[in-house]
Protein backbone atom coordinates (compact mmCIF):
# COMPACT_ATOMS: atom_id res chain seq x y z
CA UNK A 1 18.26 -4.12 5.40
CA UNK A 2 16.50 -3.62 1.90
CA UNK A 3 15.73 0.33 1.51
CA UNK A 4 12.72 0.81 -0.20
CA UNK A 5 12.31 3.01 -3.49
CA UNK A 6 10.04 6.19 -2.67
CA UNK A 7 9.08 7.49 -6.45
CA UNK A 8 7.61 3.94 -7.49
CA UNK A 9 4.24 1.92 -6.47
CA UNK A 10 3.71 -1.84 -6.54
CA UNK A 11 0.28 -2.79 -7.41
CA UNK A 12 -1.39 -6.09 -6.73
CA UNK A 13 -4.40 -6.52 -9.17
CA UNK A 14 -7.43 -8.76 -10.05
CA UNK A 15 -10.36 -8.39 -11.90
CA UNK A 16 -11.80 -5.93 -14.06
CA UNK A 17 -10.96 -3.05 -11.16
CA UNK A 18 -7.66 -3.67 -11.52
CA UNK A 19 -7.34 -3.63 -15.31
CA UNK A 20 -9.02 -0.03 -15.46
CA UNK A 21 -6.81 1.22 -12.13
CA UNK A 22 -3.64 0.02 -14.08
CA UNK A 23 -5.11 1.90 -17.23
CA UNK A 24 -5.75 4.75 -15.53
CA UNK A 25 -2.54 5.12 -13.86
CA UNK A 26 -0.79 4.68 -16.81
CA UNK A 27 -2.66 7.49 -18.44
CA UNK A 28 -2.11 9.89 -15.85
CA UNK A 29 1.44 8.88 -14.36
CA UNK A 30 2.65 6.76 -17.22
CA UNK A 31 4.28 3.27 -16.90
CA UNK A 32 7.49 4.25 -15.02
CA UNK A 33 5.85 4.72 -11.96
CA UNK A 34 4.75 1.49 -11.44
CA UNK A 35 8.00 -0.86 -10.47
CA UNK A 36 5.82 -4.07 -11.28
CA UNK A 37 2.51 -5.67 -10.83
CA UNK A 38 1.33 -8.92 -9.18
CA UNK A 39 -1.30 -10.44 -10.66
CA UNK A 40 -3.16 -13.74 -9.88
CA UNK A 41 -5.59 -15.90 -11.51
CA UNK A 42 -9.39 -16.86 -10.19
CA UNK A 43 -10.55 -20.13 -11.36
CA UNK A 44 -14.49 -18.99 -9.08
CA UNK A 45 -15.23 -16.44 -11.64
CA UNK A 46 -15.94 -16.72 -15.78
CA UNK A 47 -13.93 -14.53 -16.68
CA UNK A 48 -10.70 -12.97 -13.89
CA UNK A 49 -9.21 -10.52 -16.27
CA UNK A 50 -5.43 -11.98 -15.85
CA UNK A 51 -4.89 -11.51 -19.91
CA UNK A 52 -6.10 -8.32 -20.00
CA UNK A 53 -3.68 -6.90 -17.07
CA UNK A 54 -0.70 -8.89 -18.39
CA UNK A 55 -1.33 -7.43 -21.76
CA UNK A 56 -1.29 -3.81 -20.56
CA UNK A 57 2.12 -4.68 -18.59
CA UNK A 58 3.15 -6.30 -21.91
CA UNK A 59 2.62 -2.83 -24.20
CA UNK A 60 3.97 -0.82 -21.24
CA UNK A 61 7.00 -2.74 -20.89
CA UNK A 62 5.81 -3.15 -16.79
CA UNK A 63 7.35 -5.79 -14.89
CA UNK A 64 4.25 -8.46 -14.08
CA UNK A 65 4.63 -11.42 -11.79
CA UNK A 66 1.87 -14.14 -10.47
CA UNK A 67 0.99 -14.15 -6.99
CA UNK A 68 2.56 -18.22 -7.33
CA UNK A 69 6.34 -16.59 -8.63
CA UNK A 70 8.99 -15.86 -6.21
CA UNK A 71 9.09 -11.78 -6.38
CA UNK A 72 10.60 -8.91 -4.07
CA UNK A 73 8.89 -5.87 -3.45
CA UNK A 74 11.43 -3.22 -3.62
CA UNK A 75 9.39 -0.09 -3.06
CA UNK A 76 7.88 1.60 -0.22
CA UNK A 77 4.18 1.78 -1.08
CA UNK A 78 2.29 -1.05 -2.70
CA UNK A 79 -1.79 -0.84 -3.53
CA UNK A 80 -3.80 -4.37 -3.76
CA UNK A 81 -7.18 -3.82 -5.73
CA UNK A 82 -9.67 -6.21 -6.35
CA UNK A 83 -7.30 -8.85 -4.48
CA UNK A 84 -8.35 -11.62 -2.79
CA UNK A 85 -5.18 -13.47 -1.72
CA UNK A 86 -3.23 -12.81 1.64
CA UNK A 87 0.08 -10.23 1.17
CA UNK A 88 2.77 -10.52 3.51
CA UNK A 89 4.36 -6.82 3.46
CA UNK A 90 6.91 -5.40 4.94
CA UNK A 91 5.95 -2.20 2.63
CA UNK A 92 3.09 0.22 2.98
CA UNK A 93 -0.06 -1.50 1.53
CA UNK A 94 -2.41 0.48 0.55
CA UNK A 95 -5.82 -1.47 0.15
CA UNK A 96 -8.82 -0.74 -1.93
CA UNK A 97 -11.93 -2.46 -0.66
CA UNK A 98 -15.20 -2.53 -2.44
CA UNK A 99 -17.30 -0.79 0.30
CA UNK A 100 -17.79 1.95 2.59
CA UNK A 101 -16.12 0.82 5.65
CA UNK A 102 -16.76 -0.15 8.50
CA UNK A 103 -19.71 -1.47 7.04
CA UNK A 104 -18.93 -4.97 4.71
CA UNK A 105 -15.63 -6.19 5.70
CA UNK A 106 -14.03 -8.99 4.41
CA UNK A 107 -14.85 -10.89 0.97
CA UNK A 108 -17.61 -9.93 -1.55
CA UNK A 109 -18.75 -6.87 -0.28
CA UNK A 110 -20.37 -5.03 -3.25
CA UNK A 111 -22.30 -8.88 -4.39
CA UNK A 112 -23.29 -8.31 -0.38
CA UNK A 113 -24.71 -4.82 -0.80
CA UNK A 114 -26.66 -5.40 -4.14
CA UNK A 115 -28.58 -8.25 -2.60
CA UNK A 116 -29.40 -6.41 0.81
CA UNK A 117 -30.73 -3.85 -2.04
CA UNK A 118 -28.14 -0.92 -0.57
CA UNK A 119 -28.98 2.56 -1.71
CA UNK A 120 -25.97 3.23 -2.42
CA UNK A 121 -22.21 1.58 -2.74
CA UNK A 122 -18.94 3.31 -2.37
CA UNK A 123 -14.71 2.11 -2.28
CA UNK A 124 -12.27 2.72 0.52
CA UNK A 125 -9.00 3.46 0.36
CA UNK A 126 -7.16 2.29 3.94
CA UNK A 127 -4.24 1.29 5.37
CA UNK A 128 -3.40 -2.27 5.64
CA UNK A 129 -4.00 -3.62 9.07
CA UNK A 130 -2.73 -6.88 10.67
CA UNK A 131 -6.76 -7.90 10.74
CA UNK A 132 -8.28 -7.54 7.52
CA UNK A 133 -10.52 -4.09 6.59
CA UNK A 134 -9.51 -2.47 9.48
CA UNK A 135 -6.80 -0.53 8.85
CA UNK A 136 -6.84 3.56 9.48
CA UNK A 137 -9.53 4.87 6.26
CA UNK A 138 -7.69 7.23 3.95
CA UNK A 139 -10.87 8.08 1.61
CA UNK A 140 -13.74 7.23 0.40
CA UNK A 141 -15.92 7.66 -2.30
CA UNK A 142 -19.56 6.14 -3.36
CA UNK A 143 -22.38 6.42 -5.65
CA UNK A 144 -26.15 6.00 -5.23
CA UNK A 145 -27.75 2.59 -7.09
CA UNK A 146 -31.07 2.17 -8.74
CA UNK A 147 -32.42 -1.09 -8.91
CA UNK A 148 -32.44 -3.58 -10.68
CA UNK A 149 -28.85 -3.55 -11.40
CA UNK A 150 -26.71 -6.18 -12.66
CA UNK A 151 -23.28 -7.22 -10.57
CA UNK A 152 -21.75 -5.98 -14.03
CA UNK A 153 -22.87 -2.76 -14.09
CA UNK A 154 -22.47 -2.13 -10.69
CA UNK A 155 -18.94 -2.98 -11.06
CA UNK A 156 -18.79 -0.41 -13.46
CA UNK A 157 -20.22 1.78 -11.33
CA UNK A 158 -17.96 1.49 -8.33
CA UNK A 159 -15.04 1.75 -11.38
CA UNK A 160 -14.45 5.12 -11.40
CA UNK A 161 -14.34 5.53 -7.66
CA UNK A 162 -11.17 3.20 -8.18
CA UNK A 163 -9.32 5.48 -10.28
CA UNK A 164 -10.36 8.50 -8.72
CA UNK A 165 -9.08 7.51 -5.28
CA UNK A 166 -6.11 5.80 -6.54
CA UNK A 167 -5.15 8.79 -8.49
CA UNK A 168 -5.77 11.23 -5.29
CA UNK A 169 -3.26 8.62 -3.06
CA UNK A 170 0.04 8.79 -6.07
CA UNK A 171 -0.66 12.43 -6.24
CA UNK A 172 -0.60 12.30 -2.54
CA UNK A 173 2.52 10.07 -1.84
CA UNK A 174 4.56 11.88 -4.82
CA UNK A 175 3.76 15.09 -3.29
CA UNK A 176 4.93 13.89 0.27
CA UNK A 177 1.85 15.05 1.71
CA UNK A 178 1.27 12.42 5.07
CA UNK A 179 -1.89 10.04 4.23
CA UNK A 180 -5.09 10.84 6.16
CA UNK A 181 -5.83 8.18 8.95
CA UNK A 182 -9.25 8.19 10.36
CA UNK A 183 -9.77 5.18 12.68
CA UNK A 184 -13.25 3.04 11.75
CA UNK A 185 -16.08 3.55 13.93
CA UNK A 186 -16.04 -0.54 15.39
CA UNK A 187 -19.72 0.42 16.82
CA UNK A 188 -20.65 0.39 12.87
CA UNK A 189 -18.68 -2.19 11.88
CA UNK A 190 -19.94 -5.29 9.56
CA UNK A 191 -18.66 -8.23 8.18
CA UNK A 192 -19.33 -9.69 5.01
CA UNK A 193 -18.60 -13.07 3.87
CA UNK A 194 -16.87 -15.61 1.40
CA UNK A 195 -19.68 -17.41 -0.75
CA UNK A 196 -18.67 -20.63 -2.07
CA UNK A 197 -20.32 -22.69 -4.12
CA UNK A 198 -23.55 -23.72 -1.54
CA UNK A 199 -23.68 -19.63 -1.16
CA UNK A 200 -24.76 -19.76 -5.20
CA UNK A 201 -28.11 -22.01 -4.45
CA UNK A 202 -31.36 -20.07 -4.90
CA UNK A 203 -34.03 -20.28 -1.82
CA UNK A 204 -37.19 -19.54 -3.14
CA UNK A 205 -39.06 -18.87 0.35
CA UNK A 206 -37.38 -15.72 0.20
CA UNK A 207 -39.58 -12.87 -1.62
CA UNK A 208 -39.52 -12.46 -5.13
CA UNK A 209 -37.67 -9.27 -4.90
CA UNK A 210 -34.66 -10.42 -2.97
CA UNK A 211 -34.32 -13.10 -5.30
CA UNK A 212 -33.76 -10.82 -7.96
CA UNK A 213 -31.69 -9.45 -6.66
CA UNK A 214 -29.57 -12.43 -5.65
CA UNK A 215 -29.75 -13.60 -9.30
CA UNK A 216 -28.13 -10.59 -10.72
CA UNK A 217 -25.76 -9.91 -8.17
CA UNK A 218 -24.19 -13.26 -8.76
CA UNK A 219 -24.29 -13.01 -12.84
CA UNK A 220 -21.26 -12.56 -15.11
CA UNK A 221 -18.28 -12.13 -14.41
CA UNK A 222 -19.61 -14.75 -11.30
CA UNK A 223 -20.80 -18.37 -12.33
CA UNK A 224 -24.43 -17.34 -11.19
CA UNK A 225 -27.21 -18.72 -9.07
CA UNK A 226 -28.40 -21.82 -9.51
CA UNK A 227 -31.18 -23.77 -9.07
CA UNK A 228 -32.31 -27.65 -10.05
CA UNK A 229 -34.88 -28.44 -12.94
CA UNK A 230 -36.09 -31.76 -13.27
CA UNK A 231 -32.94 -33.02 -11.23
CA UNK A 232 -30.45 -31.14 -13.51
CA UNK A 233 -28.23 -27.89 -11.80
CA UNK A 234 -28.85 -24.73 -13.70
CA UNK A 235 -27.76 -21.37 -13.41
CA UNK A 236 -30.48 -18.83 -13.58
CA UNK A 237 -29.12 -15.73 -15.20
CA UNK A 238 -31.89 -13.75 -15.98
CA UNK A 239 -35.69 -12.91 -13.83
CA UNK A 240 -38.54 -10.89 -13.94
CA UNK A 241 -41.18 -10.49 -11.47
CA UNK A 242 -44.61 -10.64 -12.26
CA UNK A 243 -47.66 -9.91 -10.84
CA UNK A 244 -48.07 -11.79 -7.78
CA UNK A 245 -51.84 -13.76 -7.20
CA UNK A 246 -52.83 -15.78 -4.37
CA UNK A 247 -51.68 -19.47 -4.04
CA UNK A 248 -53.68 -21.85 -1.37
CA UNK A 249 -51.27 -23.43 0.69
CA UNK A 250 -48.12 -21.65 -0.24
CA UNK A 251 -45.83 -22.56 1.86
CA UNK A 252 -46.12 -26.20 0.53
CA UNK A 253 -45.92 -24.66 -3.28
CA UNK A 254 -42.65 -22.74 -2.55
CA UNK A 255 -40.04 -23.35 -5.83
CA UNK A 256 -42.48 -24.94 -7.91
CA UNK A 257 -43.89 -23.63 -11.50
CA UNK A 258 -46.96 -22.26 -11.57
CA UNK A 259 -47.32 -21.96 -15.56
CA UNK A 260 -45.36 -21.42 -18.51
CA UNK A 261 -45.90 -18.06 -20.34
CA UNK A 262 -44.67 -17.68 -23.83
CA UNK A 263 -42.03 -20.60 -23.21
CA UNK A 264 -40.95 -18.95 -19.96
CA UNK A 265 -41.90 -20.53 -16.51
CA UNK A 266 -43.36 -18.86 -13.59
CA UNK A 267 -41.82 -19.52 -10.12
CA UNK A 268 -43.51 -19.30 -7.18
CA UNK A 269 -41.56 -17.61 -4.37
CA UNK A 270 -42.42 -16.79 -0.40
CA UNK A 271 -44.19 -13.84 -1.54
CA UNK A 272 -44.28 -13.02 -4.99
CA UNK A 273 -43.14 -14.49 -8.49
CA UNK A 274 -40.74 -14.99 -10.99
CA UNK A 275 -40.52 -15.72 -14.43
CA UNK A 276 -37.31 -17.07 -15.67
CA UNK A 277 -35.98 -15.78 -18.36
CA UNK A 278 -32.81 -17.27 -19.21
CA UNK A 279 -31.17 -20.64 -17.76
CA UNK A 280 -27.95 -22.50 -18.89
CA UNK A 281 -27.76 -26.24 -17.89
CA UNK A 282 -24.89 -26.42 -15.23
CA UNK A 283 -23.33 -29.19 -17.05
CA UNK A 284 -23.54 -28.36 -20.90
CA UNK A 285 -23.64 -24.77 -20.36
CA UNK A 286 -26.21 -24.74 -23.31
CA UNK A 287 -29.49 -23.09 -22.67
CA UNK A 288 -31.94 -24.96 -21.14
């Protein structure tokens, strides 16, 4: 038997959520509340933020281990925010998903919601579960979206929901006030996906809207959709639609340029088009 130390969190954190949660915390609790942090790296994504949260351990004197190093967990509560990796606890794990459950469980929720063009995206603090997102909801918060919007900005957006609810759960637990559990409604319940690299690839036969959407939900810090030009991969990080006009035969044009404007080309798309405005050669990563 291990007992379990009541006045201290463990925190498991990726990404740019978890840098400003761990910031946040600090500011408002201070370092000593936090026994130590797991962190892990993410080769998928430009940029995984594992410098910037071992830095802020570093100038806080906090504890940091990677999710690879042989670690205890020594106290009774434990939060895991923009994590990705599977925790076994015998601790209370506190999770912090990126949607309003039970809609989007699973992987890549809010890159889910910006390209089904969601009016609005939200974070939910539950209880771990032995199945994953369906643990007893604690709270919620969200925030309405006007698009176009960038993955980077929505992140950004859904930031502050983070540190708000993580904030309201310490205050909670150091108050020994008993965490809400409000069972998920499975009748509403949705499941969203892992995209690998396939999941990237543009399809221009859907409408030129959608497709803007996908390119910008998949931008920085994500490797971004990609397409092929003249054989070559590229990754299309920036569209515009234009005015749409009518194409004989379509369907057998889908993908293919219709004209360059001012250096940029025109796509045509299932209904609609796109100009491209910025492309990076897969390979070189130079603009192409």
């Amino acid at each position: 038997f291990r007992p379990l130390i009541d006045n201290k969190i463990t925190l498991f954190l990726m990404t740019k959520k978890g840098v400003d949660s761990l910031e946040e915390i600090v500011k408002i609790f201070g370092p000593h509340v936090i026994d130590k942090v797991i962190a892990a790296r993410d080769k998928s994504i430009d940029d995984d933020f594992f410098e910037e949260i071992q830095t802020i351990c570093k100038n806080n004197n906090i504890t940091i281990k990677l999710n690879t190093d042989k670690y205890e967990i020594s106290t009774k509560y434990g939060f895991a925010i923009g994590w990705r990796w599977m925790i076994k606890t015998d601790f209370h794990l506190i999770v912090l998903h990126d949607s309003m459950l039970p809609r989007y469980r699973g992987f890549s929720p809010l890159i889910n919601c910006l390209i089904n063009g969601e009016k609005a995206v939200g974070v939910t603090a539950l209880h771990a579960s032995e199945e994953a997102d369906k643990g007893d909801i604690i709270a919620q918060k969200s925030v309405n979206v006007e698009y176009p919007i960038k993955i980077v900005d929505a992140i950004n957006l859904v930031i502050p929901l983070y540190q708000q609810l993580i904030v309201d759960v310490i205050h909670m637990i150091q108050q020994n006030i008993e965490l809400p559990r409000a069972p998920q409604d499975e009748a509403l319940a949705s499941y969203s996906l892992w995209r690998d690299e396939f999941d990237y690839q543009i399809f221009w036969d859907n409408d030129a809207k959608s497709i803007r959407r996908f390119v910008d939900a998949l931008g920085f810090p994500f490797l971004g959709a990609y397409s092929f030009a003249n054989g070559a991969k590229v990754r299309i990080t920036e569209v515009e639609e234009v005015e749409d006009v009518h194409v004989e035969i379509r369907q057998a044009n889908i993908g293919k340029v219709l004209t360059i404007k001012n250096g940029f080309p025109i796509i045509i798309c299932g209904q609609g088009l796109l100009k491209i405005t910025k492309m990076i050669d897969d390979s070189s990563k130079t603009d192409y």
